[in-house]
C-alpha atoms as a PDB file:
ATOM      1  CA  UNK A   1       0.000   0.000   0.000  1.00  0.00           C
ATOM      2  CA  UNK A   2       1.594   3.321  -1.041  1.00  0.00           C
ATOM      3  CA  UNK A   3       1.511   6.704   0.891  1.00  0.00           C
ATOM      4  CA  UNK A   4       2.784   9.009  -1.361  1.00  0.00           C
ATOM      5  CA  UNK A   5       1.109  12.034  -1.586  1.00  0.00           C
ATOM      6  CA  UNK A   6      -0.080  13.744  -4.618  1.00  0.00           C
ATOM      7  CA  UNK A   7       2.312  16.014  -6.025  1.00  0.00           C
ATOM      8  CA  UNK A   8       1.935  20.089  -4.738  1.00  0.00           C
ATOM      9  CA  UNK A   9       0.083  22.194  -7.129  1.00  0.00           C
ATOM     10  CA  UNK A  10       1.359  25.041  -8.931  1.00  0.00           C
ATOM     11  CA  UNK A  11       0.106  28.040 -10.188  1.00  0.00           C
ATOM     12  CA  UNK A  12       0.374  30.240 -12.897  1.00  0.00           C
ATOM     13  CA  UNK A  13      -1.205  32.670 -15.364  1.00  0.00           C
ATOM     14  CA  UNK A  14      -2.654  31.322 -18.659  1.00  0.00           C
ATOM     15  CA  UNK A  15      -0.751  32.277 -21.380  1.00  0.00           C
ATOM     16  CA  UNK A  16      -2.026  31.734 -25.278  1.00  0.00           C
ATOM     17  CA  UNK A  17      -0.947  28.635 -25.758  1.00  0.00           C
ATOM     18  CA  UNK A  18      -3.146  27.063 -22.549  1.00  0.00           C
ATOM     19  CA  UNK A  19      -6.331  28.288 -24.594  1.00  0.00           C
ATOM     20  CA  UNK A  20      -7.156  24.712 -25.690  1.00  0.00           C
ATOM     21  CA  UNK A  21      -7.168  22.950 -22.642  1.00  0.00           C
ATOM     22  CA  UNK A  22      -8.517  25.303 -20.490  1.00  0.00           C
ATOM     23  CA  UNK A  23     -11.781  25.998 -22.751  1.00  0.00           C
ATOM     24  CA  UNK A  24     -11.996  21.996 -22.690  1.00  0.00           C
ATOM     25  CA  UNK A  25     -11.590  21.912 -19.091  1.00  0.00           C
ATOM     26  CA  UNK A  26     -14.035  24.563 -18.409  1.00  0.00           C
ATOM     27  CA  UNK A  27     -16.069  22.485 -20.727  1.00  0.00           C
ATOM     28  CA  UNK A  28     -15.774  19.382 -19.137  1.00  0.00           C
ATOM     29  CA  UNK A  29     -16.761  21.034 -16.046  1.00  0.00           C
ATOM     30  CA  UNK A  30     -19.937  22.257 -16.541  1.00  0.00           C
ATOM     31  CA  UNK A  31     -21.360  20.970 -19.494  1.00  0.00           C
ATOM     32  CA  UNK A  32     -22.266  18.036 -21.558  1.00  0.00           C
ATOM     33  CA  UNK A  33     -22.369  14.067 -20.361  1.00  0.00           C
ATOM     34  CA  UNK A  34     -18.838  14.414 -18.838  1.00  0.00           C
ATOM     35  CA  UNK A  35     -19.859  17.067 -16.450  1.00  0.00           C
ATOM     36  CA  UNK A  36     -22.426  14.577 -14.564  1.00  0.00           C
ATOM     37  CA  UNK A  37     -18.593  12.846 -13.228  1.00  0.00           C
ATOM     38  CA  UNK A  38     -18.454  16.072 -11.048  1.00  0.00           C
ATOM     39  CA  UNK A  39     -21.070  17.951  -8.949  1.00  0.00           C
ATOM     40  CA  UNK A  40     -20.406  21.230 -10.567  1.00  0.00           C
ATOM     41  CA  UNK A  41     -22.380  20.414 -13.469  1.00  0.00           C
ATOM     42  CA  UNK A  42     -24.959  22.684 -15.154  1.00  0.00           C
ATOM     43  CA  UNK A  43     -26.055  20.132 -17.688  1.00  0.00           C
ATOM     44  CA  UNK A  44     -29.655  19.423 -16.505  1.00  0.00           C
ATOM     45  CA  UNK A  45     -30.488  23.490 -17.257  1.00  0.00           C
ATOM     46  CA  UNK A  46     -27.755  24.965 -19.962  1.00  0.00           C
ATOM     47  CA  UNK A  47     -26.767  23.442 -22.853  1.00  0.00           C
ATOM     48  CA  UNK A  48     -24.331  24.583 -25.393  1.00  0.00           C
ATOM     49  CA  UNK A  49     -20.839  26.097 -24.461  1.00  0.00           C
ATOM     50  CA  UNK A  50     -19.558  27.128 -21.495  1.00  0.00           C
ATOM     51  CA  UNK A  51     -16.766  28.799 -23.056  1.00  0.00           C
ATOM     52  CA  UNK A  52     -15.102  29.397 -26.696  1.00  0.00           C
ATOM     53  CA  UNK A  53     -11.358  29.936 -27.346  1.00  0.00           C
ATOM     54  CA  UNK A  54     -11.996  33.795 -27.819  1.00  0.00           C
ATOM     55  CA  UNK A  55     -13.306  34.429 -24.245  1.00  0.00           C
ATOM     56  CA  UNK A  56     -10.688  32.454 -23.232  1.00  0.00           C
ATOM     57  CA  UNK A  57      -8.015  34.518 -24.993  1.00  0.00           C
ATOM     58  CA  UNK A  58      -9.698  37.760 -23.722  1.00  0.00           C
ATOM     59  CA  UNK A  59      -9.161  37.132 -20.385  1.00  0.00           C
ATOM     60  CA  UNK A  60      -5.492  36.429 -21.005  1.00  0.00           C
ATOM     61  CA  UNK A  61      -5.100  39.441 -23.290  1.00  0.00           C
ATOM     62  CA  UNK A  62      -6.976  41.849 -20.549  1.00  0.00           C
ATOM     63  CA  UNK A  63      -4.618  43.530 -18.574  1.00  0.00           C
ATOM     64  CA  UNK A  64      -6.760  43.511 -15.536  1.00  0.00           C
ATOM     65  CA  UNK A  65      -7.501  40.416 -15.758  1.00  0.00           C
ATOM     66  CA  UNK A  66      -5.847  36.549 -14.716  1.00  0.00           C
ATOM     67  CA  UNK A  67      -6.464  32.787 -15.645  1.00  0.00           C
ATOM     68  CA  UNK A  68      -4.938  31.183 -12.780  1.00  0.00           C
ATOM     69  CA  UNK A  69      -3.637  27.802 -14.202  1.00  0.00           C
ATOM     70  CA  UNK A  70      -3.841  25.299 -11.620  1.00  0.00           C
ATOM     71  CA  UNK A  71      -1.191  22.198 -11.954  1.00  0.00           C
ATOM     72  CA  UNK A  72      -0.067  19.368 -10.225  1.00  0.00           C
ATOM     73  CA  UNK A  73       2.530  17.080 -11.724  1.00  0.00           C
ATOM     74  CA  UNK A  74       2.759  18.928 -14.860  1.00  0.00           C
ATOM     75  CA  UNK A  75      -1.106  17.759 -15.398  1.00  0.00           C
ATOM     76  CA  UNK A  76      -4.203  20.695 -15.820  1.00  0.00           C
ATOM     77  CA  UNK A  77      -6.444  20.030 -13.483  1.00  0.00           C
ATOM     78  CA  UNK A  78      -8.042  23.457 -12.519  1.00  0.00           C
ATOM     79  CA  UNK A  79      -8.545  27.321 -13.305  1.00  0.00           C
ATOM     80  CA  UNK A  80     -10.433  30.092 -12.530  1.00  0.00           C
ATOM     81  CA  UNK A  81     -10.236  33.964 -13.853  1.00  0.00           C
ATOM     82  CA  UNK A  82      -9.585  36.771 -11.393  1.00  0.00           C
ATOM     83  CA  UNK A  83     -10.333  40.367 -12.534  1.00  0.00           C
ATOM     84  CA  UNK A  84      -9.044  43.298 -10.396  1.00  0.00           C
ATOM     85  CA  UNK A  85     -12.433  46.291 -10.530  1.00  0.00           C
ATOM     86  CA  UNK A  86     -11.377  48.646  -8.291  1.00  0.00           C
ATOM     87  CA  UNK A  87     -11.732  48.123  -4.928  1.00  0.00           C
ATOM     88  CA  UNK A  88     -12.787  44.836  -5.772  1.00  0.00           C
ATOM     89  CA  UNK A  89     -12.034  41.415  -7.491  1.00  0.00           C
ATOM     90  CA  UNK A  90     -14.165  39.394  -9.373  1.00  0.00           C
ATOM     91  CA  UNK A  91     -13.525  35.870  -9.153  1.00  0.00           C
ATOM     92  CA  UNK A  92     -14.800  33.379 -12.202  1.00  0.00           C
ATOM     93  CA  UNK A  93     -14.487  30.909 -14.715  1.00  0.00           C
ATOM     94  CA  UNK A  94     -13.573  28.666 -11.820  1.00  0.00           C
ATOM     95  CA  UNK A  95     -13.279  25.017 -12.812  1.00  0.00           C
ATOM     96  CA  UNK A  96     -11.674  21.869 -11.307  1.00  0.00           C
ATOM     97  CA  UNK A  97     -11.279  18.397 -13.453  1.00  0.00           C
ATOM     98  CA  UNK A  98     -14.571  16.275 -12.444  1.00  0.00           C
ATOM     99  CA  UNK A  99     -12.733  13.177 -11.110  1.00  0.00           C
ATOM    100  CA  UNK A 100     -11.393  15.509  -8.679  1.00  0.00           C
ATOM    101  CA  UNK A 101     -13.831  17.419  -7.700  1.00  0.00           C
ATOM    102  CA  UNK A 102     -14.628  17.031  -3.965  1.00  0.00           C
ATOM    103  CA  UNK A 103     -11.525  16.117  -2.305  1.00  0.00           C
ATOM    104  CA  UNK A 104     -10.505  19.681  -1.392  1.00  0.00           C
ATOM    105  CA  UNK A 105      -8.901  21.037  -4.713  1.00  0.00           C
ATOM    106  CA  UNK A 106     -11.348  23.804  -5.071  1.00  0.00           C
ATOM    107  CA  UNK A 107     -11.149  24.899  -1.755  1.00  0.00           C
ATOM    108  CA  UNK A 108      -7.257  25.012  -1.897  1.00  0.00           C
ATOM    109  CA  UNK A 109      -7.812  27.344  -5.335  1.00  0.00           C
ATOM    110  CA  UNK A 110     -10.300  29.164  -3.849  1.00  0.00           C
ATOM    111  CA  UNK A 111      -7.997  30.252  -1.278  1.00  0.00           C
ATOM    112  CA  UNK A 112      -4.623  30.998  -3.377  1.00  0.00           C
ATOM    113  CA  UNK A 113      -6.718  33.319  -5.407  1.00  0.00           C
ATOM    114  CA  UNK A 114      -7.671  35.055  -2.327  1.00  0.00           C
ATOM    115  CA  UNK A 115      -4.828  35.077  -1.501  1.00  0.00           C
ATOM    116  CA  UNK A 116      -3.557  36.706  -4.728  1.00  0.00           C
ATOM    117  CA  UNK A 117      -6.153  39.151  -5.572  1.00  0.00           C
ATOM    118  CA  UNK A 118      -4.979  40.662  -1.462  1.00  0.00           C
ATOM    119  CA  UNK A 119      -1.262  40.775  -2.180  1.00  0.00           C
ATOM    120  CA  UNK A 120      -0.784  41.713  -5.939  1.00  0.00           C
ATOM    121  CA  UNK A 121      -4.270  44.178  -6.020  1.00  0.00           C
ATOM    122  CA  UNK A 122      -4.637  44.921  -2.707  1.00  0.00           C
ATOM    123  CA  UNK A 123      -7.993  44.244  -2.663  1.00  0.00           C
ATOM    124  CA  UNK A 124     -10.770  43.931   0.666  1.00  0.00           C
ATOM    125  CA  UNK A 125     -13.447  41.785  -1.341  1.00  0.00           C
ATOM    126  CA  UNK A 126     -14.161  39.259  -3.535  1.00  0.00           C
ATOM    127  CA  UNK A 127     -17.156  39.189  -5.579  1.00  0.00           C
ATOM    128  CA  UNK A 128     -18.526  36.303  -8.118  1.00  0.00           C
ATOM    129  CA  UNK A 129     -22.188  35.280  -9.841  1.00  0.00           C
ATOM    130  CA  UNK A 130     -23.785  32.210  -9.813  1.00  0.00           C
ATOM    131  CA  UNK A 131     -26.960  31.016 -11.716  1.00  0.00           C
ATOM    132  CA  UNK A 132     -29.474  31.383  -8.817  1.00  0.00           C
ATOM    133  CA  UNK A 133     -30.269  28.176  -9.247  1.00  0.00           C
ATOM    134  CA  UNK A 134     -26.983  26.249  -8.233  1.00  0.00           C
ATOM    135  CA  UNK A 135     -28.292  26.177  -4.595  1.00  0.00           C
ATOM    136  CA  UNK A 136     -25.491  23.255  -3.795  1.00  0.00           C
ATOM    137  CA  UNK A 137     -22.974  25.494  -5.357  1.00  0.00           C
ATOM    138  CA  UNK A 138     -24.141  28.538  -3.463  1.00  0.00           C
ATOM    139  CA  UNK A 139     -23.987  26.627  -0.306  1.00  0.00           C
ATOM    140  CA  UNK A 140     -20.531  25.435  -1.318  1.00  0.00           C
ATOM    141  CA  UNK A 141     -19.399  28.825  -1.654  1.00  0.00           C
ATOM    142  CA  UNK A 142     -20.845  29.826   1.714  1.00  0.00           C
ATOM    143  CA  UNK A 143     -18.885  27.614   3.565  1.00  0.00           C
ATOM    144  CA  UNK A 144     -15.595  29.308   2.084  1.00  0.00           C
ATOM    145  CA  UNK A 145     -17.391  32.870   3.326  1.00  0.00           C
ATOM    146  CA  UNK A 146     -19.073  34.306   0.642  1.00  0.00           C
ATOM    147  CA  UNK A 147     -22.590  35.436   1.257  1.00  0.00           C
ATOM    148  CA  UNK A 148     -25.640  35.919  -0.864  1.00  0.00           C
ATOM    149  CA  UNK A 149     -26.895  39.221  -1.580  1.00  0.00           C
ATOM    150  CA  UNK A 150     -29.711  38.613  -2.850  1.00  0.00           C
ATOM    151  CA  UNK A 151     -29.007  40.954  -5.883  1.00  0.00           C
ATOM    152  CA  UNK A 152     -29.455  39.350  -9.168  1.00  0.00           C
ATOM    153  CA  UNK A 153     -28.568  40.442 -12.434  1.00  0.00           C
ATOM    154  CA  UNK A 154     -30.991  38.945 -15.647  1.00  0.00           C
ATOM    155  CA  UNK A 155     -29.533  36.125 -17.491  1.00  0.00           C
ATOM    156  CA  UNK A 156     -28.406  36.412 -20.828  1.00  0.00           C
ATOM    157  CA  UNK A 157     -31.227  34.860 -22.830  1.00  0.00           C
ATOM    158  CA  UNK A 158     -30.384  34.985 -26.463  1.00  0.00           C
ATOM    159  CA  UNK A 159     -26.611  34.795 -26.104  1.00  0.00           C
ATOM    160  CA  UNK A 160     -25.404  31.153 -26.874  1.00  0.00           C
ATOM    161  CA  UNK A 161     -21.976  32.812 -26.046  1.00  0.00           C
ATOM    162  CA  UNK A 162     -23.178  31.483 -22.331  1.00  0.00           C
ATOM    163  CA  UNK A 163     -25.324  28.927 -22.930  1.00  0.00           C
ATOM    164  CA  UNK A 164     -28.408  27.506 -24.096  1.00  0.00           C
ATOM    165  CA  UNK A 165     -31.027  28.003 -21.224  1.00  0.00           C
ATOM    166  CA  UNK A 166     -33.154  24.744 -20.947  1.00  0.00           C
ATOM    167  CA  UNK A 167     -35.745  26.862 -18.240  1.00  0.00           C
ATOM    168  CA  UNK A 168     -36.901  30.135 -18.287  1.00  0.00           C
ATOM    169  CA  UNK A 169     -35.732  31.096 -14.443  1.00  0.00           C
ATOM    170  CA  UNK A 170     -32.760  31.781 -14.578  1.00  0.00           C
ATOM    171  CA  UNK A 171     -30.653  34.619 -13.158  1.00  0.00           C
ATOM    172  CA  UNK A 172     -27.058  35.687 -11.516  1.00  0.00           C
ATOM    173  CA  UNK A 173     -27.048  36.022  -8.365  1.00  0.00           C
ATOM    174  CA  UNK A 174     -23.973  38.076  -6.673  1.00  0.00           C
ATOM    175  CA  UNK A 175     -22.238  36.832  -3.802  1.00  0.00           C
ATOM    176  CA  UNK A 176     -19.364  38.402  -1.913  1.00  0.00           C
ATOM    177  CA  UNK A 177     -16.533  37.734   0.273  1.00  0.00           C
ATOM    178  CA  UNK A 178     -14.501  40.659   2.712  1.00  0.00           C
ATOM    179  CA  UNK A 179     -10.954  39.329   2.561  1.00  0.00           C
END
């Protein structure tokens, strides 16, 4: 029986070339039959793409913004986009391989981008959306601090940029985290 431990992860900013896995593994994520492997999924009320190379390669090419690349062993297995507004960061795009989802990865993410967004931006809060109807995922982020604030922002129906809507309900809902 062997107790080696996974390798650390690393992190890094997305750079051009990362484009192609990281729209795939935002993919894989939240949408589509693979998705269901994970409990992040948002297959059973959005269809279509998560992502497309081009808003992938925006967020790179913004200066204020960052795809954190998360590795371990040389291996993709998580990102997420921060984006410094002000007095504020806006934390998104966040998604972790779903064979590994739920054994702590996404908290340790959650946590270096924190951790990030203080030092290099010197921000006091975090902000993020979530489809109002992820109530597992809101409660997920909860436990890491964030709270619900009950504002919501319409969803965009028409725009297959984020999605095919499969219900007519849906909405962001902003949450937000003092760091």
């Amino acid at each position: 029986m062997s107790t080696a431990q996974p390798a650390a992860l690393s992190f890094r900013s997305a750079v051009e070339e990362d484009v192609p896995a990281l729209v795939a593994l935002v993919e894989s994520a939240y949408r589509g039959d693979a998705s269901r492997a994970g409990w992040t999924t948002e297959a059973d009320f959005l269809d279509g793409q998560r992502t497309d190379p081009g808003g992938v390669g925006a967020i790179i090419a913004d200066p204020d913004s960052r795809l954190l690349v998360v590795e371990r062993g040389g291996e993709l297995v998580a990102c997420c986009q921060l984006e410094h507004r002000g007095d504020h960061a806006y934390f998104g795009m966040f998604a972790v391989r779903p064979g590994l989802q739920g054994v702590g990865l996404g908290k340790e993410v959650m946590a270096e981008a924190e951790r990030r967004v203080r030092a290099d931006w010197k921000v006091t809060e975090m902000r993020m959306t979530v489809v109002n109807v992820r109530e597992e995922l809101i409660a997920y982020y909860e436990r890491r601090g964030y709270r619900r604030t009950g504002e919501l922002s319409p969803f965009p129906y028409g725009d297959e940029r984020f999605g095919i809507p499969l219900r007519d309900d849906l909405a962001f809902e902003l949450l937000v985290k003092a760091l």
